[in-house]
PDB file of N, CA and C in Angstrom:
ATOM      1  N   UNK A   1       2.726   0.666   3.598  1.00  0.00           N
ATOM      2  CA  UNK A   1       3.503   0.205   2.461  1.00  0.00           C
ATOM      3  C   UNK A   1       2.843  -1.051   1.904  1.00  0.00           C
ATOM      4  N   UNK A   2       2.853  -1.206   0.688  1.00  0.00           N
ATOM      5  CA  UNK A   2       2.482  -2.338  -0.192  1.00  0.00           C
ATOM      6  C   UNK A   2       3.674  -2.980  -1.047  1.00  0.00           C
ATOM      7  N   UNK A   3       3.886  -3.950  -1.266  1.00  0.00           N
ATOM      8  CA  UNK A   3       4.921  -4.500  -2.162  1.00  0.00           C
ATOM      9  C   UNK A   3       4.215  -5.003  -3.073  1.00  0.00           C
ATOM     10  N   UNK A   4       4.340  -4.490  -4.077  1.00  0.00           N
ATOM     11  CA  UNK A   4       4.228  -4.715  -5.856  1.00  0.00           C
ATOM     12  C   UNK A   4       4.470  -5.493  -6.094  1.00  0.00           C
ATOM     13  N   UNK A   5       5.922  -5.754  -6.130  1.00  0.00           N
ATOM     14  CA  UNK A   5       6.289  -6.932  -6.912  1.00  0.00           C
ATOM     15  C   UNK A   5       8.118  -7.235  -6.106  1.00  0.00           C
ATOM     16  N   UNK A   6       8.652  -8.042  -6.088  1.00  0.00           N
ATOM     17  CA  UNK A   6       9.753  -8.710  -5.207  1.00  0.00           C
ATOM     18  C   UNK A   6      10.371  -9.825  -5.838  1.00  0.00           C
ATOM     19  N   UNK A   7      11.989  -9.517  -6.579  1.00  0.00           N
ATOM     20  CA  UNK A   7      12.523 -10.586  -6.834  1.00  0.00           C
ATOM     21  C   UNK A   7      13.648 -10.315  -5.743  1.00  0.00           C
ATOM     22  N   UNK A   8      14.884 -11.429  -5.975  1.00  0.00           N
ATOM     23  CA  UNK A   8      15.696 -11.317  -6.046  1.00  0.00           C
ATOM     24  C   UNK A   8      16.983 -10.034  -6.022  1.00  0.00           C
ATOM     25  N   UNK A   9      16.861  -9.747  -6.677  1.00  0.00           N
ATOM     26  CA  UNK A   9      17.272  -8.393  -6.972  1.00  0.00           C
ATOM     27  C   UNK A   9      16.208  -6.489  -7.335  1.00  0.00           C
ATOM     28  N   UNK A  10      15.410  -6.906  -7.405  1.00  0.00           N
ATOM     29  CA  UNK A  10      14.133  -5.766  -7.557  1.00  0.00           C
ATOM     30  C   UNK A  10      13.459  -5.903  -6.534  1.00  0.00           C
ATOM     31  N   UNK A  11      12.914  -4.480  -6.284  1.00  0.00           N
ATOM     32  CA  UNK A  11      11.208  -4.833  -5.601  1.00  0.00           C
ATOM     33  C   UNK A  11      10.473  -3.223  -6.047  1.00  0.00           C
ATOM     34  N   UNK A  12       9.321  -3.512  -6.056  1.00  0.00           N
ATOM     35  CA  UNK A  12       8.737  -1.850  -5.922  1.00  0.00           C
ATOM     36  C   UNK A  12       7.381  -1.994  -5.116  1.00  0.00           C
ATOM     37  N   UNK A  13       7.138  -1.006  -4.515  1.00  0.00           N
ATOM     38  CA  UNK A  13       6.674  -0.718  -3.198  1.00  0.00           C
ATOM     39  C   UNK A  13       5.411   0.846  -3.683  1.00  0.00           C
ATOM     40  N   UNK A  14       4.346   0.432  -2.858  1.00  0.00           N
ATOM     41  CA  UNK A  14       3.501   1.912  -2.677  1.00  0.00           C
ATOM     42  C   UNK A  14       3.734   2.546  -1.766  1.00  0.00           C
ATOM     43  N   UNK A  15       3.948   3.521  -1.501  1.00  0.00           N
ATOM     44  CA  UNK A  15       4.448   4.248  -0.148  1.00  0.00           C
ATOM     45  C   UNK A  15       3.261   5.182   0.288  1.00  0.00           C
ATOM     46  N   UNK A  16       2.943   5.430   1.430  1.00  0.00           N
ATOM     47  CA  UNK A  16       2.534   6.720   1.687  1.00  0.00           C
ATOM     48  C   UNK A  16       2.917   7.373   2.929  1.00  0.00           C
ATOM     49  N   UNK A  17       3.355   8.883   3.147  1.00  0.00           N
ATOM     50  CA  UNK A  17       3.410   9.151   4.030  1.00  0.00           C
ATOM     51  C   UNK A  17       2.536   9.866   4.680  1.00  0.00           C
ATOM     52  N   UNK A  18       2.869   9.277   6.049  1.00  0.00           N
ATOM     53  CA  UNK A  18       1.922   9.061   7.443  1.00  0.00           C
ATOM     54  C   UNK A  18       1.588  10.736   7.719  1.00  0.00           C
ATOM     55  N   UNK A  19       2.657  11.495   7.466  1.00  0.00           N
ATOM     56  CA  UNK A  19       1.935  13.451   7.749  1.00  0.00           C
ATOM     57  C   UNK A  19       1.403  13.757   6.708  1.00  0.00           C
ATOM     58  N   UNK A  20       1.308  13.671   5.469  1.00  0.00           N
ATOM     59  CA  UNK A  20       0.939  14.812   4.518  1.00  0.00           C
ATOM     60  C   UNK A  20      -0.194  13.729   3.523  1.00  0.00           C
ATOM     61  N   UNK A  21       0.304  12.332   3.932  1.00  0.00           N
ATOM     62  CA  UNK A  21      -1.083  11.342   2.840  1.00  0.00           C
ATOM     63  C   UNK A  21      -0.440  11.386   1.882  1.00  0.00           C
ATOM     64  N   UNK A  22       0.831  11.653   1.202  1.00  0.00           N
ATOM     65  CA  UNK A  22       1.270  12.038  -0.485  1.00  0.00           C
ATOM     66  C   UNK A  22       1.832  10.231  -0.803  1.00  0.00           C
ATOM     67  N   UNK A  23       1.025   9.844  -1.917  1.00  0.00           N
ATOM     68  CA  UNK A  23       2.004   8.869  -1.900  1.00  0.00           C
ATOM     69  C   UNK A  23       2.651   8.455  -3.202  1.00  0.00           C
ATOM     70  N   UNK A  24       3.691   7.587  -2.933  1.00  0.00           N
ATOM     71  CA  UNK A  24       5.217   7.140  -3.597  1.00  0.00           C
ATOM     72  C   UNK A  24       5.185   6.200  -3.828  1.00  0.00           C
ATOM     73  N   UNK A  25       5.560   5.729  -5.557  1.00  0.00           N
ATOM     74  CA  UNK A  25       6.243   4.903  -6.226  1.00  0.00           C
ATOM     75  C   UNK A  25       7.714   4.460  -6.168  1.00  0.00           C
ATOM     76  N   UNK A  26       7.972   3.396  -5.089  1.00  0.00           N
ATOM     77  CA  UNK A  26       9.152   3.007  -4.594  1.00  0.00           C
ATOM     78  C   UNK A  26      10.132   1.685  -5.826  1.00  0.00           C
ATOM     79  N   UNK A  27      10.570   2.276  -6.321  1.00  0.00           N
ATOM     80  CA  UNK A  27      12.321   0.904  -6.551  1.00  0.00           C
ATOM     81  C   UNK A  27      13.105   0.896  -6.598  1.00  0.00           C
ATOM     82  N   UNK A  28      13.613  -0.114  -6.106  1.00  0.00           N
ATOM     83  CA  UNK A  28      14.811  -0.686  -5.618  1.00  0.00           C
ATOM     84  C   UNK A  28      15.355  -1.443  -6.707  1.00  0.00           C
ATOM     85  N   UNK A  29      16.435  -1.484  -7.223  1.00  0.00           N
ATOM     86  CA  UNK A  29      16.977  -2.414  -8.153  1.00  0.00           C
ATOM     87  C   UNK A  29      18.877  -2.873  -7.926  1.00  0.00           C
ATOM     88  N   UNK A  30      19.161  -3.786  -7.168  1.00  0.00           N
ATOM     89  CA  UNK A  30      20.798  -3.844  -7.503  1.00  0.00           C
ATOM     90  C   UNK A  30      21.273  -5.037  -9.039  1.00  0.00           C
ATOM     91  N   UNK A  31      22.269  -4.270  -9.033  1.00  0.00           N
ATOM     92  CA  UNK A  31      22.876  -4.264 -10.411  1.00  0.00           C
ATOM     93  C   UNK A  31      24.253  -5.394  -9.917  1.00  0.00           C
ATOM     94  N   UNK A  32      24.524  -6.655  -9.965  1.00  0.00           N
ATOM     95  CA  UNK A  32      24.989  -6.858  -9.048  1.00  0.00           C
ATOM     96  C   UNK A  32      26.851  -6.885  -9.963  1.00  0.00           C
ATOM     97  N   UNK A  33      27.806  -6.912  -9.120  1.00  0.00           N
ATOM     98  CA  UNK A  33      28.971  -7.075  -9.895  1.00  0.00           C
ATOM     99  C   UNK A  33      29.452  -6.057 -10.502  1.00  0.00           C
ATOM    100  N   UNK A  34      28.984  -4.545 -10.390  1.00  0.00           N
ATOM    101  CA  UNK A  34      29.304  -3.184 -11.436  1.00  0.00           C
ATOM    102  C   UNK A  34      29.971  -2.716 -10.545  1.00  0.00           C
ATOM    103  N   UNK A  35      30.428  -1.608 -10.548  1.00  0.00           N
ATOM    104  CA  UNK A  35      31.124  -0.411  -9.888  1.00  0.00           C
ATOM    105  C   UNK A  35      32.387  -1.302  -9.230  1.00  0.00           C
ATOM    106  N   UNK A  36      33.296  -1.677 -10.204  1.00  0.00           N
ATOM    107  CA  UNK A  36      34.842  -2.370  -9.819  1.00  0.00           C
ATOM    108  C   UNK A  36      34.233  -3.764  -9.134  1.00  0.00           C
ATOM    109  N   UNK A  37      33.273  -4.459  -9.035  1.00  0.00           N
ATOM    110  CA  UNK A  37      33.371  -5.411  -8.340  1.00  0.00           C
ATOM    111  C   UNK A  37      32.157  -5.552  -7.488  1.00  0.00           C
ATOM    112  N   UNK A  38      31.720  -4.451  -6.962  1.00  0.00           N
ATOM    113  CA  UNK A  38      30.726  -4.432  -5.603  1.00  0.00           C
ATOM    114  C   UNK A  38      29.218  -4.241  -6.643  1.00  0.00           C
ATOM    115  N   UNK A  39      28.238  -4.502  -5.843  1.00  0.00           N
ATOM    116  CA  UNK A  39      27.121  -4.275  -6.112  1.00  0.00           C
ATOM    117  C   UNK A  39      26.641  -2.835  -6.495  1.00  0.00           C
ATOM    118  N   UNK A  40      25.972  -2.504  -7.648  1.00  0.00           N
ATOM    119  CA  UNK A  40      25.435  -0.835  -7.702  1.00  0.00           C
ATOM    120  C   UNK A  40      23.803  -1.130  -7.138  1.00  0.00           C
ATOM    121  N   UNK A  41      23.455  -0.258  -5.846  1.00  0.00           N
ATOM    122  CA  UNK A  41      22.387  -0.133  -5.357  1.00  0.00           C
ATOM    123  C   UNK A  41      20.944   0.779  -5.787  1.00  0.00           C
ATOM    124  N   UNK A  42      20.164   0.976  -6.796  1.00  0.00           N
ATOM    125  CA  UNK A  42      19.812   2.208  -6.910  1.00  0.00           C
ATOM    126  C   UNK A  42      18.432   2.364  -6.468  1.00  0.00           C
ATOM    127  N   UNK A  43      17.904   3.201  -6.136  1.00  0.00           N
ATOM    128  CA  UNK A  43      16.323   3.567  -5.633  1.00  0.00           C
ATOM    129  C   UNK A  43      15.341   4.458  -6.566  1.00  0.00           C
ATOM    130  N   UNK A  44      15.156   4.515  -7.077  1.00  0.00           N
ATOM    131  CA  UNK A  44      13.803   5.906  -7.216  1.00  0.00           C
ATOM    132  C   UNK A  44      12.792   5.523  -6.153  1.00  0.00           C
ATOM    133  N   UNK A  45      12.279   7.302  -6.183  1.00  0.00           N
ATOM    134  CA  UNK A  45      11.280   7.650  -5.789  1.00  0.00           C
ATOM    135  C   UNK A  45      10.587   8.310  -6.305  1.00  0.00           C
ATOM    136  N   UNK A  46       8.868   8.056  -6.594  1.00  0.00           N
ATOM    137  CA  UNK A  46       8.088   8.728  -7.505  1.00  0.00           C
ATOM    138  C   UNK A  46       6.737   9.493  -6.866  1.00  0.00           C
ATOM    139  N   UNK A  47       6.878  10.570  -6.494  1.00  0.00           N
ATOM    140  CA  UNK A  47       5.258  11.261  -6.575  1.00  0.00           C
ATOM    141  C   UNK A  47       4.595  10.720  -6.995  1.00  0.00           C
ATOM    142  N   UNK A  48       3.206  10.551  -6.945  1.00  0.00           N
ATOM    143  CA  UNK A  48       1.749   9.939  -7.142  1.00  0.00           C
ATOM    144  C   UNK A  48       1.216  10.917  -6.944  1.00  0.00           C
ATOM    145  N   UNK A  49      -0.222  11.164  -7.539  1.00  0.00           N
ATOM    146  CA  UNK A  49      -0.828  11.282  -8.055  1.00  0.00           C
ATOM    147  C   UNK A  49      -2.197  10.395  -6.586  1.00  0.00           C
ATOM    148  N   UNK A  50      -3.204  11.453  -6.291  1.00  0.00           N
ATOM    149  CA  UNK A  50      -3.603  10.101  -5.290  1.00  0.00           C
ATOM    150  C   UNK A  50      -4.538   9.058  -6.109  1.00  0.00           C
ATOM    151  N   UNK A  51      -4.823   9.648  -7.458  1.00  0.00           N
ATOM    152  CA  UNK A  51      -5.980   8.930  -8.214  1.00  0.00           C
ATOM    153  C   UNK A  51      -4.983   7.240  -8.615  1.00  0.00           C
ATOM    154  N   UNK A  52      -4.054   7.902  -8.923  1.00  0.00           N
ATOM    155  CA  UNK A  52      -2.925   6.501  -8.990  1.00  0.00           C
ATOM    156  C   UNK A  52      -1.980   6.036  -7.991  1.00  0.00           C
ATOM    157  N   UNK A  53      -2.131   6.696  -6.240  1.00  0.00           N
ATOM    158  CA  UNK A  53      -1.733   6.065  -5.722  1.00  0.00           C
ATOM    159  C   UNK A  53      -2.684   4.745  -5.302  1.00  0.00           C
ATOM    160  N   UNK A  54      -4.294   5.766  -5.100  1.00  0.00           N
ATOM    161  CA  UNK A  54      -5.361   4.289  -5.179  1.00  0.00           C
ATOM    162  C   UNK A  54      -5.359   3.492  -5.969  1.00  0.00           C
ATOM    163  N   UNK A  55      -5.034   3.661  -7.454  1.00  0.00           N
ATOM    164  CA  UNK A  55      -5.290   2.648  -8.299  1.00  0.00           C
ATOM    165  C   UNK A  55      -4.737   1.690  -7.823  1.00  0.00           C
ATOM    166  N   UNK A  56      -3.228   2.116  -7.593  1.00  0.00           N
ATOM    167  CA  UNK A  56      -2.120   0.897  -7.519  1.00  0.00           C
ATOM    168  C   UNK A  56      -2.469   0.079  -6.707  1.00  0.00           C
ATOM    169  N   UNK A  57      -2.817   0.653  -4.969  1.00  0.00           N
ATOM    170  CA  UNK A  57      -3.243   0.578  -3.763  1.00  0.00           C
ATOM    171  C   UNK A  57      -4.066  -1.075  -4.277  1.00  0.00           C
ATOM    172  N   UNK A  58      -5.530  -0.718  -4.604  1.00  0.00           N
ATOM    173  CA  UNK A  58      -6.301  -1.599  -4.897  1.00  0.00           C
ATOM    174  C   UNK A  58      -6.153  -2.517  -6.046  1.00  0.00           C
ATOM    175  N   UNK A  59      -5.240  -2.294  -7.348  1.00  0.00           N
ATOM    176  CA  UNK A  59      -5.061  -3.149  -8.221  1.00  0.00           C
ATOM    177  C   UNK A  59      -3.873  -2.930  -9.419  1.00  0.00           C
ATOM    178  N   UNK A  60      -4.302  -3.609 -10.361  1.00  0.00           N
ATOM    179  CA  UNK A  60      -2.329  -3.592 -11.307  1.00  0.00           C
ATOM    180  C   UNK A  60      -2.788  -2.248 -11.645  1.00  0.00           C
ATOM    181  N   UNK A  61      -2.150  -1.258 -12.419  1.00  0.00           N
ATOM    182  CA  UNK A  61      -1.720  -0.027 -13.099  1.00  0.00           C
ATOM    183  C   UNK A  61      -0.724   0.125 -13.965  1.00  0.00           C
ATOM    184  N   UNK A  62      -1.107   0.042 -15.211  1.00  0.00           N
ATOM    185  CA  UNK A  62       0.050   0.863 -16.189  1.00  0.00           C
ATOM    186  C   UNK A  62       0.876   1.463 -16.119  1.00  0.00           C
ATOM    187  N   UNK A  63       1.866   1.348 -15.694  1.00  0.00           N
ATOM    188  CA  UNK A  63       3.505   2.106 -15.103  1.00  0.00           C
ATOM    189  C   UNK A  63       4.418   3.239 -16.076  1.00  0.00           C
ATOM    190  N   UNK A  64       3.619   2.809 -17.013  1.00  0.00           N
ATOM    191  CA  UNK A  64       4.392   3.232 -18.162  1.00  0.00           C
ATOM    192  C   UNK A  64       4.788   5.043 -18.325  1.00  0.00           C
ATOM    193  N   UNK A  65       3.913   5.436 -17.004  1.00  0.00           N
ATOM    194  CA  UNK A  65       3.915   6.964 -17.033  1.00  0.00           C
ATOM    195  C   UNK A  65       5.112   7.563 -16.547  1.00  0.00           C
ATOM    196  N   UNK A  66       6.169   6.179 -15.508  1.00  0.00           N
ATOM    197  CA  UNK A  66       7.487   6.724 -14.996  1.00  0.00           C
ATOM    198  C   UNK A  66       8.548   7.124 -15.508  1.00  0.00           C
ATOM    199  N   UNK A  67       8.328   6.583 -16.974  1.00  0.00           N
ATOM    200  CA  UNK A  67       9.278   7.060 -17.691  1.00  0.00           C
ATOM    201  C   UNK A  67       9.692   8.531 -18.219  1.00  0.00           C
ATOM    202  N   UNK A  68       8.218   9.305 -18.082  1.00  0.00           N
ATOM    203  CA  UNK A  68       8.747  10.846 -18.217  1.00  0.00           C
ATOM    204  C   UNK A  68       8.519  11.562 -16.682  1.00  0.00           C
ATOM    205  N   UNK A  69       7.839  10.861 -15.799  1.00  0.00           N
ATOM    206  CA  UNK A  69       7.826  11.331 -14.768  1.00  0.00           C
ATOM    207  C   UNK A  69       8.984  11.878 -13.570  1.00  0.00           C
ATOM    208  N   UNK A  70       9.053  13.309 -13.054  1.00  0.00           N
ATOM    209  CA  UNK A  70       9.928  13.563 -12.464  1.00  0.00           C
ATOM    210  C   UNK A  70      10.126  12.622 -11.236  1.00  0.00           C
ATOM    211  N   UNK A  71      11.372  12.102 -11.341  1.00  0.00           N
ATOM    212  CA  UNK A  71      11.731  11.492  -9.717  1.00  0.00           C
ATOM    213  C   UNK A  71      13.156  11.699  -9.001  1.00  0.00           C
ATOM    214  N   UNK A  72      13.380  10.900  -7.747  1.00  0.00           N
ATOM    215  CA  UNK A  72      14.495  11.335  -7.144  1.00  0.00           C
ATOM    216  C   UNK A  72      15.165  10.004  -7.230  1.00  0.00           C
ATOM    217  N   UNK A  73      16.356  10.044  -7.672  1.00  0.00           N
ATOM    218  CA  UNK A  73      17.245   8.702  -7.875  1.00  0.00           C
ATOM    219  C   UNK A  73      18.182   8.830  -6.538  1.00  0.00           C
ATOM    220  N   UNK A  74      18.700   7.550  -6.142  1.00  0.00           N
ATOM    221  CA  UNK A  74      20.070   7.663  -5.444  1.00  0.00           C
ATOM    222  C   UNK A  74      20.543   6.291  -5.708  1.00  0.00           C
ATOM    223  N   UNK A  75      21.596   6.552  -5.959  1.00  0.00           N
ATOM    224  CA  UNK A  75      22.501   5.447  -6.041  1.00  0.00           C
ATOM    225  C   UNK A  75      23.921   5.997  -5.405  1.00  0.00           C
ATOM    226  N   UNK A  76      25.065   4.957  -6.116  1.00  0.00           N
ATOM    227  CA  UNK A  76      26.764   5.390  -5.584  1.00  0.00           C
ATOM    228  C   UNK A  76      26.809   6.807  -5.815  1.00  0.00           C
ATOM    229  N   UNK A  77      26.234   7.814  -6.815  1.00  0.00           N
ATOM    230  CA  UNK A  77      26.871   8.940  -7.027  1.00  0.00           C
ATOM    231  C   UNK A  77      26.140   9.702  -6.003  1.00  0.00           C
ATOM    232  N   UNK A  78      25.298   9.393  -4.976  1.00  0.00           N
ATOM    233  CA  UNK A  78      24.480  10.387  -4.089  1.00  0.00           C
ATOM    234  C   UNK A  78      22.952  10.274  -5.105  1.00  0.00           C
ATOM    235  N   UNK A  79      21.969  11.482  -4.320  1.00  0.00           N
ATOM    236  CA  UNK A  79      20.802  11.590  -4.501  1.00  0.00           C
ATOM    237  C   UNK A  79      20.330  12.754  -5.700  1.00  0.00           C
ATOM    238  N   UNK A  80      19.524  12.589  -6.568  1.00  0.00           N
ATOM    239  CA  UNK A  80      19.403  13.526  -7.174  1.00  0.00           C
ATOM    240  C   UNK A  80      17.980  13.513  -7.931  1.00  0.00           C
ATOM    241  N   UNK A  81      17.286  14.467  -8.789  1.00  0.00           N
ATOM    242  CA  UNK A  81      16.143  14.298  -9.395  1.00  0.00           C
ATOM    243  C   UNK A  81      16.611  14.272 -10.692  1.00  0.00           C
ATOM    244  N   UNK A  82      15.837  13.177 -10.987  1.00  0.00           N
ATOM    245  CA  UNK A  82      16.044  12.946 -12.545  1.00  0.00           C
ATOM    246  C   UNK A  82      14.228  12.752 -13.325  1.00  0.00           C
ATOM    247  N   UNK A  83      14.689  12.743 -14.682  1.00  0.00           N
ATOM    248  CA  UNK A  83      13.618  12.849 -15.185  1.00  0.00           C
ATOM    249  C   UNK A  83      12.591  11.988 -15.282  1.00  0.00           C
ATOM    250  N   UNK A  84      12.914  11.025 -15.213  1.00  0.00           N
ATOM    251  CA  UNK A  84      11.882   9.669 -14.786  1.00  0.00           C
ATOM    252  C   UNK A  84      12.715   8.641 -14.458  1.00  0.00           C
ATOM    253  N   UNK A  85      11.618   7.522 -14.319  1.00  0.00           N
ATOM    254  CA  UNK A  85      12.229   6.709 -13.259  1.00  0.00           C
ATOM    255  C   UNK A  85      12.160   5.094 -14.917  1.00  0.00           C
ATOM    256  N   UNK A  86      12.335   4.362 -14.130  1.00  0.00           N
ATOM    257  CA  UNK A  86      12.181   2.885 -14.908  1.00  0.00           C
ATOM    258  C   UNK A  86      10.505   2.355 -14.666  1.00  0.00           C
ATOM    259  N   UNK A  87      10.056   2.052 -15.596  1.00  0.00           N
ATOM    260  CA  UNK A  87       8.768   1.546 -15.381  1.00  0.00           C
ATOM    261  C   UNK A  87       8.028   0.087 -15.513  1.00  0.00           C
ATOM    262  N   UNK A  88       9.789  -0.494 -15.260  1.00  0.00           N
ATOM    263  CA  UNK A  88       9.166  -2.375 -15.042  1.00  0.00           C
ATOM    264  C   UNK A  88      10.778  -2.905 -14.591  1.00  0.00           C
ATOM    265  N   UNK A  89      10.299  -4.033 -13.759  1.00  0.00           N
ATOM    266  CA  UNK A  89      12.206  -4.438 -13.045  1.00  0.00           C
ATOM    267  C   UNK A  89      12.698  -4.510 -14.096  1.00  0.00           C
ATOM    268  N   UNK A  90      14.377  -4.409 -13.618  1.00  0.00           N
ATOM    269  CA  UNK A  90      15.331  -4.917 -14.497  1.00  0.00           C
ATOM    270  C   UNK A  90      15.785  -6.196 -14.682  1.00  0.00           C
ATOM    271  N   UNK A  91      15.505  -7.384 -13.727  1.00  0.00           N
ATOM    272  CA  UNK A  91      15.564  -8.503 -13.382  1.00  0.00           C
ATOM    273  C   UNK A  91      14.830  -9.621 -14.313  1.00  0.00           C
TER     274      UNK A  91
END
């Protein structure tokens, strides 16, 4: 794992996994004070690409591709795939 970038409330992360080598565009973002009061937690997860998991790996990369890219969200409502992800913190 690599950490991208880390506030407060954000972080995003390179992932790879250890059986298959595939690696993942990780974030985390809480929303704090929503859902009646409590914090909203949410994650994507993004497939890579390995030409852009190295990029990232070794240096910055243009993100801008998450936005149509298929990913898997979870937050309060459970887990699900959605059509892309966010492609810079919300923070």
């Amino acid at each position: 794992m690599r950490t991208l970038y880390e506030s407060h409330h954000d972080q995003e992360s390179l992932l790879r996994c250890s059986g298959c080598r595939t690696f993942w565009f990780h974030r985390f973002h809480e929303f704090p004070g929503r859902s009646g009061g409590g914090d909203d937690l949410t994650t994507w997860y993004t497939r890579l690409t390995r030409d852009e998991g190295e990029g990232l790996r070794d240096s910055a990369v243009d993100l801008s591709f998450l936005g149509t890219r298929p990913s898997w969200m979870d937050d309060a409502r459970g887990s699900r795939r959605v059509d892309g992800a966010p492609d810079h913190p919300h923070g």
